[in-house]
N, C-alpha and C. Protein backbone atom coordinates (compact mmCIF):
# COMPACT_ATOMS: atom_id res chain seq x y z
N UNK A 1 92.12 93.52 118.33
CA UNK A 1 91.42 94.71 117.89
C UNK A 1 91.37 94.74 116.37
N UNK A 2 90.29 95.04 116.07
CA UNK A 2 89.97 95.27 114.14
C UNK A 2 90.80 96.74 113.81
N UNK A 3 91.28 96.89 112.87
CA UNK A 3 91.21 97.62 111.84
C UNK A 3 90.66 98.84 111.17
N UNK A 4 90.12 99.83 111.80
CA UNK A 4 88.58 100.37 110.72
C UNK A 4 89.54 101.32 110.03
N UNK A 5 89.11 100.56 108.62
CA UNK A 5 89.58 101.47 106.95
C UNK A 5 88.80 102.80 106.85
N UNK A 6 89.82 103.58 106.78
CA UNK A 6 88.93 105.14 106.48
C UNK A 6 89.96 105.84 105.49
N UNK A 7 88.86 106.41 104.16
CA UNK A 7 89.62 107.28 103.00
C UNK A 7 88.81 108.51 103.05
N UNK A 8 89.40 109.22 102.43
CA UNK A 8 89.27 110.70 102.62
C UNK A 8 90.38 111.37 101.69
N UNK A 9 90.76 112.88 102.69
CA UNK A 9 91.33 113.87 102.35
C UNK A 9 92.17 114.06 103.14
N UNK A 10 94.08 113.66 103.36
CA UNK A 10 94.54 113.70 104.65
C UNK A 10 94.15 115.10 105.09
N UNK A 11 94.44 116.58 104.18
CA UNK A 11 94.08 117.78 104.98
C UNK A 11 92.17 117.97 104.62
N UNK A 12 91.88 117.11 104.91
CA UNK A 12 90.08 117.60 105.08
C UNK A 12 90.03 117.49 106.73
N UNK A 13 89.32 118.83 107.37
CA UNK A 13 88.97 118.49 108.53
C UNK A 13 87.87 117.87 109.24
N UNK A 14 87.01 117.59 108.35
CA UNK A 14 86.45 116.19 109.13
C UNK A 14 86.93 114.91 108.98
N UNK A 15 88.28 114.46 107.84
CA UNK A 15 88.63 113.13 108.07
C UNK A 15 89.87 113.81 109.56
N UNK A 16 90.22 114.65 109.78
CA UNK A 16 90.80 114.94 110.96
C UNK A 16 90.40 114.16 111.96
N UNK A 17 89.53 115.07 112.13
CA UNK A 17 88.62 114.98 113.35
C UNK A 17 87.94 113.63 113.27
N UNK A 18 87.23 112.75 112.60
CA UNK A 18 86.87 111.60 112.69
C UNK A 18 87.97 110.51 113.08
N UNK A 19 89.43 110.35 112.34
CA UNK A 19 90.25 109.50 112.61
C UNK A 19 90.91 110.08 114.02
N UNK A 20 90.56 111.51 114.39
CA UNK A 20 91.17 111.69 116.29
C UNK A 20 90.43 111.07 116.81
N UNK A 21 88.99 111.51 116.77
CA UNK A 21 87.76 110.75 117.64
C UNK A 21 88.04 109.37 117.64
N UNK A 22 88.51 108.75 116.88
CA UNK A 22 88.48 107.13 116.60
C UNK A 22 89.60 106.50 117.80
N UNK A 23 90.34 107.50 117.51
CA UNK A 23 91.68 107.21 118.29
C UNK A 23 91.54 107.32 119.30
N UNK A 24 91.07 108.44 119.87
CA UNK A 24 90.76 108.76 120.88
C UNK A 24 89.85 107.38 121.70
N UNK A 25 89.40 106.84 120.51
CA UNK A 25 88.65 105.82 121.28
C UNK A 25 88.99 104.51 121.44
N UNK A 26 90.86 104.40 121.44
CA UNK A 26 91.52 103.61 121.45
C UNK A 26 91.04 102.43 120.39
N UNK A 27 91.08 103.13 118.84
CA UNK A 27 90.64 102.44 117.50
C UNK A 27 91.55 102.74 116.55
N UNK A 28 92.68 101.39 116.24
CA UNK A 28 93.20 101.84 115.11
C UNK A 28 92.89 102.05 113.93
N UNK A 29 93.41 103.00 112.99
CA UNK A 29 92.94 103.64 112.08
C UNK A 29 93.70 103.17 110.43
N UNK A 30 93.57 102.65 109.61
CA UNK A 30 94.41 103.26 108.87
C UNK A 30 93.75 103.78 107.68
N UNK A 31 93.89 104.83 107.19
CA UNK A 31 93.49 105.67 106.31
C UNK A 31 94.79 106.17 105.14
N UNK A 32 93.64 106.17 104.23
CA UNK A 32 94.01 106.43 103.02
C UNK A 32 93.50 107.80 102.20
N UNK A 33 94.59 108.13 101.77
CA UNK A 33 94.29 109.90 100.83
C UNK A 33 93.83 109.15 99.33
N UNK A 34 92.87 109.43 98.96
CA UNK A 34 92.40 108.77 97.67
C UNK A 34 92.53 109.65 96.43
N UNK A 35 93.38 110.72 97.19
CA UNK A 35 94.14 111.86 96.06
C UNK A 35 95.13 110.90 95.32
N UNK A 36 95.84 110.68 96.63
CA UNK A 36 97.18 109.80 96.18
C UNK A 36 97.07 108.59 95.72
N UNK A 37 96.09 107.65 96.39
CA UNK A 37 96.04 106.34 96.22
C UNK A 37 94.37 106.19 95.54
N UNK A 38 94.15 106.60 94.42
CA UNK A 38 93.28 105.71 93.48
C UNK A 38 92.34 104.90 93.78
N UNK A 39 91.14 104.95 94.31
CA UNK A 39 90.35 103.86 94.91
C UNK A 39 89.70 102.81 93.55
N UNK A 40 89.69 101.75 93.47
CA UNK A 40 89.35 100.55 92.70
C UNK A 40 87.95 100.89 92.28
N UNK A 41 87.83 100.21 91.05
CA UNK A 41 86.43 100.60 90.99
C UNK A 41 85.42 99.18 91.78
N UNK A 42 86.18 98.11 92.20
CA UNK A 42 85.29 97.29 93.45
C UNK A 42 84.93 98.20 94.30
N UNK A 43 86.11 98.79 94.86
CA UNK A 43 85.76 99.46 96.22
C UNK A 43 84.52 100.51 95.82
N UNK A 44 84.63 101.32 95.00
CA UNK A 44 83.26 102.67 94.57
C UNK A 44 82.41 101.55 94.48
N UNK A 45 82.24 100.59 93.89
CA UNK A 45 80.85 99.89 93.96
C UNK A 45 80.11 99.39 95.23
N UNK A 46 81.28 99.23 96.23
CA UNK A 46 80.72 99.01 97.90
C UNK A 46 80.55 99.89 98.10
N UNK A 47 81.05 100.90 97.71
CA UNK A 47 80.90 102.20 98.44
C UNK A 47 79.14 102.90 98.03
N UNK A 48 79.12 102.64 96.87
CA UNK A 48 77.76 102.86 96.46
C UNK A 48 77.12 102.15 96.42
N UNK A 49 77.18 101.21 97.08
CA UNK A 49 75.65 100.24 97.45
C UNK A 49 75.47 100.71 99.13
N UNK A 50 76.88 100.72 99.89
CA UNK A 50 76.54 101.45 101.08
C UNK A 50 75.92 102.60 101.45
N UNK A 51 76.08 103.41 100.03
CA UNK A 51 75.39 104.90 100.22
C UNK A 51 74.02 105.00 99.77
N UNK A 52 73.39 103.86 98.39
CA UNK A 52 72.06 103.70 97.58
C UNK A 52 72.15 103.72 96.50
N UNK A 53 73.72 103.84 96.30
CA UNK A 53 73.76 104.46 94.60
C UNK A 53 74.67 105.11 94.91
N UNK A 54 75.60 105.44 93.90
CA UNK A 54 76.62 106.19 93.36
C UNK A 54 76.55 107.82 93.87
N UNK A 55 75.24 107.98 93.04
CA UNK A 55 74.65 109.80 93.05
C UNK A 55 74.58 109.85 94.56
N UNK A 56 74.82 108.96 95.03
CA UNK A 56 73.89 109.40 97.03
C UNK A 56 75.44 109.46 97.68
N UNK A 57 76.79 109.12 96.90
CA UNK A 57 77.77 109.40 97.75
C UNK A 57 78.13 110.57 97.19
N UNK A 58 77.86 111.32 96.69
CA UNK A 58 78.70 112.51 95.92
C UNK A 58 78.18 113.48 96.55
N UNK A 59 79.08 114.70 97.28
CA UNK A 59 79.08 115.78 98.04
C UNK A 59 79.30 116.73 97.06
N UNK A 60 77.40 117.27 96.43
CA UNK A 60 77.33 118.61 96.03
C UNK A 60 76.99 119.90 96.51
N UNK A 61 77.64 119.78 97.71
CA UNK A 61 78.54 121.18 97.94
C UNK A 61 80.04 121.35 98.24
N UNK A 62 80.55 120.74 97.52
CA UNK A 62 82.13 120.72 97.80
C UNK A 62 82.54 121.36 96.54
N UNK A 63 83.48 121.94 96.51
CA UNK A 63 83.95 123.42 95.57
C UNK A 63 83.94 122.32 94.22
N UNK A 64 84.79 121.20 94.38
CA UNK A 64 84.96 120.54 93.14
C UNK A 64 83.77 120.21 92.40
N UNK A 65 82.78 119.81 93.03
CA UNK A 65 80.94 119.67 92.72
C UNK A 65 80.80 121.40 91.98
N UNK A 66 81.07 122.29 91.96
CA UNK A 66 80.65 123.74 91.98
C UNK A 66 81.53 123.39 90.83
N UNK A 67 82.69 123.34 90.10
CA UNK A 67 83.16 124.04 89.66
C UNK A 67 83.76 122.89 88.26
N UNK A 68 82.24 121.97 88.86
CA UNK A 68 82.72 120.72 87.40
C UNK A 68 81.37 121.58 85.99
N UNK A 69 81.84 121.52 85.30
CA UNK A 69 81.00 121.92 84.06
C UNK A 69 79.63 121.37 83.90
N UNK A 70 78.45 122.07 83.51
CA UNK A 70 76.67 121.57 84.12
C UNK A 70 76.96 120.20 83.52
N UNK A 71 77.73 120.01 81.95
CA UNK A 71 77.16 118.82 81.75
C UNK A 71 77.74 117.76 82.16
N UNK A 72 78.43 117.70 83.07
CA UNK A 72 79.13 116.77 83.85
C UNK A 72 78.42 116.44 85.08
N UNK A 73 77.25 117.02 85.21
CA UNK A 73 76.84 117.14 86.59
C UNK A 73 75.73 116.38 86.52
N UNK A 74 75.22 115.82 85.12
CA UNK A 74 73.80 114.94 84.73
C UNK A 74 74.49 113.59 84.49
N UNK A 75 75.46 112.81 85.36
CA UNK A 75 75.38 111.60 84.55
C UNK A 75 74.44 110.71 84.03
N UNK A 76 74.20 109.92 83.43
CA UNK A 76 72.91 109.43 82.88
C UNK A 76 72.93 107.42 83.39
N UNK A 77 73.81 107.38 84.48
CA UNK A 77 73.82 106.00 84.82
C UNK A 77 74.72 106.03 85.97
N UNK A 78 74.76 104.68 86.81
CA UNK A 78 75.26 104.58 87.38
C UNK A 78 76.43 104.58 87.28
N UNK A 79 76.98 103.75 86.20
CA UNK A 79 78.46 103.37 86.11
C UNK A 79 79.14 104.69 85.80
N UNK A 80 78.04 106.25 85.14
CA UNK A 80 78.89 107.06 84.52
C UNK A 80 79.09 108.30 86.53
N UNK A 81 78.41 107.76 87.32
CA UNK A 81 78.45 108.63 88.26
C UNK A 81 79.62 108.08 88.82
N UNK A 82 79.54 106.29 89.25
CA UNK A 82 81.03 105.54 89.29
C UNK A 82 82.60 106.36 88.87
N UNK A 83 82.50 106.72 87.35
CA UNK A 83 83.29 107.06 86.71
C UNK A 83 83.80 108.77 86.79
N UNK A 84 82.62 109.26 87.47
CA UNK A 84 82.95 110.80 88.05
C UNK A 84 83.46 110.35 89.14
N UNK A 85 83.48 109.84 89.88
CA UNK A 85 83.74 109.20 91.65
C UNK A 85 85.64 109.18 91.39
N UNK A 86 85.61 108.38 90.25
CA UNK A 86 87.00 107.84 90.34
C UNK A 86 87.75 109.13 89.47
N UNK A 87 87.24 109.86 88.39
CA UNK A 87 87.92 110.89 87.78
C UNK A 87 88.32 111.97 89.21
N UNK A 88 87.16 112.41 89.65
CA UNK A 88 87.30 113.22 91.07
C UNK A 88 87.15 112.71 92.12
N UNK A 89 87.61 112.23 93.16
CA UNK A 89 87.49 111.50 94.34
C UNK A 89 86.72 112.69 95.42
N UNK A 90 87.19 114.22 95.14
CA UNK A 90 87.46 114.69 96.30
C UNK A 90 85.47 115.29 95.88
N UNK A 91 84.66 114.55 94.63
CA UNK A 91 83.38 114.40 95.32
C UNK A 91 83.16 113.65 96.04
N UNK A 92 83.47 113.09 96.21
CA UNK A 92 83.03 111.28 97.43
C UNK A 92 82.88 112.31 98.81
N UNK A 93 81.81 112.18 99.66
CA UNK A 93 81.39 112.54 100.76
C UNK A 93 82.27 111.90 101.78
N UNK A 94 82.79 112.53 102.46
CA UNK A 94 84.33 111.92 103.41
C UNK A 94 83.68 112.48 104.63
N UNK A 95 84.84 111.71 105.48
CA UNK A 95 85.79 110.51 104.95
C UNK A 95 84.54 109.29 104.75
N UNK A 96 85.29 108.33 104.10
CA UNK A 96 84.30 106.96 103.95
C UNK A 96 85.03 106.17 105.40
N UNK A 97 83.86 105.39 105.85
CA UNK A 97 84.57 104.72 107.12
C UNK A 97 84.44 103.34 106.75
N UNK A 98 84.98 102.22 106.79
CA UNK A 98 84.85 100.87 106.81
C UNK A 98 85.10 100.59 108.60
N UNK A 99 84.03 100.22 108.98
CA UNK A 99 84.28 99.78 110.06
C UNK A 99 83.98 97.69 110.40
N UNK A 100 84.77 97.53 111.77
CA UNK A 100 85.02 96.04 111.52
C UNK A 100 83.59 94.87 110.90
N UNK A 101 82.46 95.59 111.82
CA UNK A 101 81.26 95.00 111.33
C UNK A 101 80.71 94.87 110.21
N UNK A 102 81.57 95.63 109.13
CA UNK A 102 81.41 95.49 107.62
C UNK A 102 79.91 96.70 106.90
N UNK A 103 80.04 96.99 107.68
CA UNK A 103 79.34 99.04 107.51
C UNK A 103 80.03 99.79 107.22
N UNK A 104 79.38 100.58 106.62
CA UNK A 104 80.09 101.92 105.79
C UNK A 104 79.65 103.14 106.23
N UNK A 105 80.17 104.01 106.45
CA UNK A 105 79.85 105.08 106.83
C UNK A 105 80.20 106.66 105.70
N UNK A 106 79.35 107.50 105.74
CA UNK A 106 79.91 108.61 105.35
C UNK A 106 79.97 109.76 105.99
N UNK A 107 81.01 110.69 106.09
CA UNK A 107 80.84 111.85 106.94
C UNK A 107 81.63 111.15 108.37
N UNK A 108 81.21 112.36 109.24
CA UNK A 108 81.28 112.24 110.57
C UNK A 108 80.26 112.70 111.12
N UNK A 109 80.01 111.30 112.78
CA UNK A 109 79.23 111.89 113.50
C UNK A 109 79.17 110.95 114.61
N UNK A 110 79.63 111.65 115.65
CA UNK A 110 80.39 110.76 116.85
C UNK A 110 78.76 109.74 117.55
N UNK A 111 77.93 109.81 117.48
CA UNK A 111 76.90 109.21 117.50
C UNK A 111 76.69 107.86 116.87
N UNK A 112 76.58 108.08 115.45
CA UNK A 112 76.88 107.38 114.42
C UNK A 112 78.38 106.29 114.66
N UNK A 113 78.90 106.85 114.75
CA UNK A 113 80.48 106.07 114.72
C UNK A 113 80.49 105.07 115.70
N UNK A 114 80.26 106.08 117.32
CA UNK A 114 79.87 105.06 118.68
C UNK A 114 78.75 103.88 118.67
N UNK A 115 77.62 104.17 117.64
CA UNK A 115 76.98 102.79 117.62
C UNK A 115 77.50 101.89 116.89
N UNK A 116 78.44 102.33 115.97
CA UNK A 116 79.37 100.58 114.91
C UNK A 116 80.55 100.62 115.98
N UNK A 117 81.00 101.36 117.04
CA UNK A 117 81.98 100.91 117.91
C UNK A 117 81.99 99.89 119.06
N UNK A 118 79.75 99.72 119.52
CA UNK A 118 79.52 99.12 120.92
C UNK A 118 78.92 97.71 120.40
């Protein structure tokens, strides 16, 4: 059995609920709090080619998105949206899924998940 890498928020309740569902689907999990553990800036660069770009993983409606200052909110490049990613993680749209087939996922959505599972 593979592996599928998932980071997030340990208390966010959709990385909850995504790593139960997983389990539930007799899929080990191991996940990472990217509060605690620092994601690489390799990894944000897979992560944003999986999403289209940097700007396409960042969840602006999450309080931390609300409550970053306007001019923080125009980066003017990729590498500087990169560099918001890694200053604040808890914009990154969660959980991120690495699943075995080498897809990325964002969010949850048991639909979604069950077709990189069959």
């Amino acid at each position: 059995m593979s592996v599928i890498r998932q980071y997030g928020l340990k208390r966010c309740s959709t990385c909850v609920k995504a790593r139960k569902w997983l389990q539930e689907q007799g899929q080990q999990v191991e996940f990472t709090d990217y509060r605690d553990e620092p994601t690489d800036q390799a990894l944000l660069q897979t992560w944003a080619a999986a999403a289209g770009g940097a700007q396409a993983m960042i969840n602006r409606n999450s309080q931390t998105w609300r409550g970053l200052p306007e001019n923080r909110k125009t980066p003017g490049s990729e590498q500087e949206w990169l560099a918001l990613a890694a200053e604040f993680p808890s914009l990154i749209k969660r959980p991120v899924t690495m699943f075995a087939d080498g897809s990325i996922t964002f969010g949850f959505a048991q639909d979604t998940f069950a077709a990189h599972l069959s």
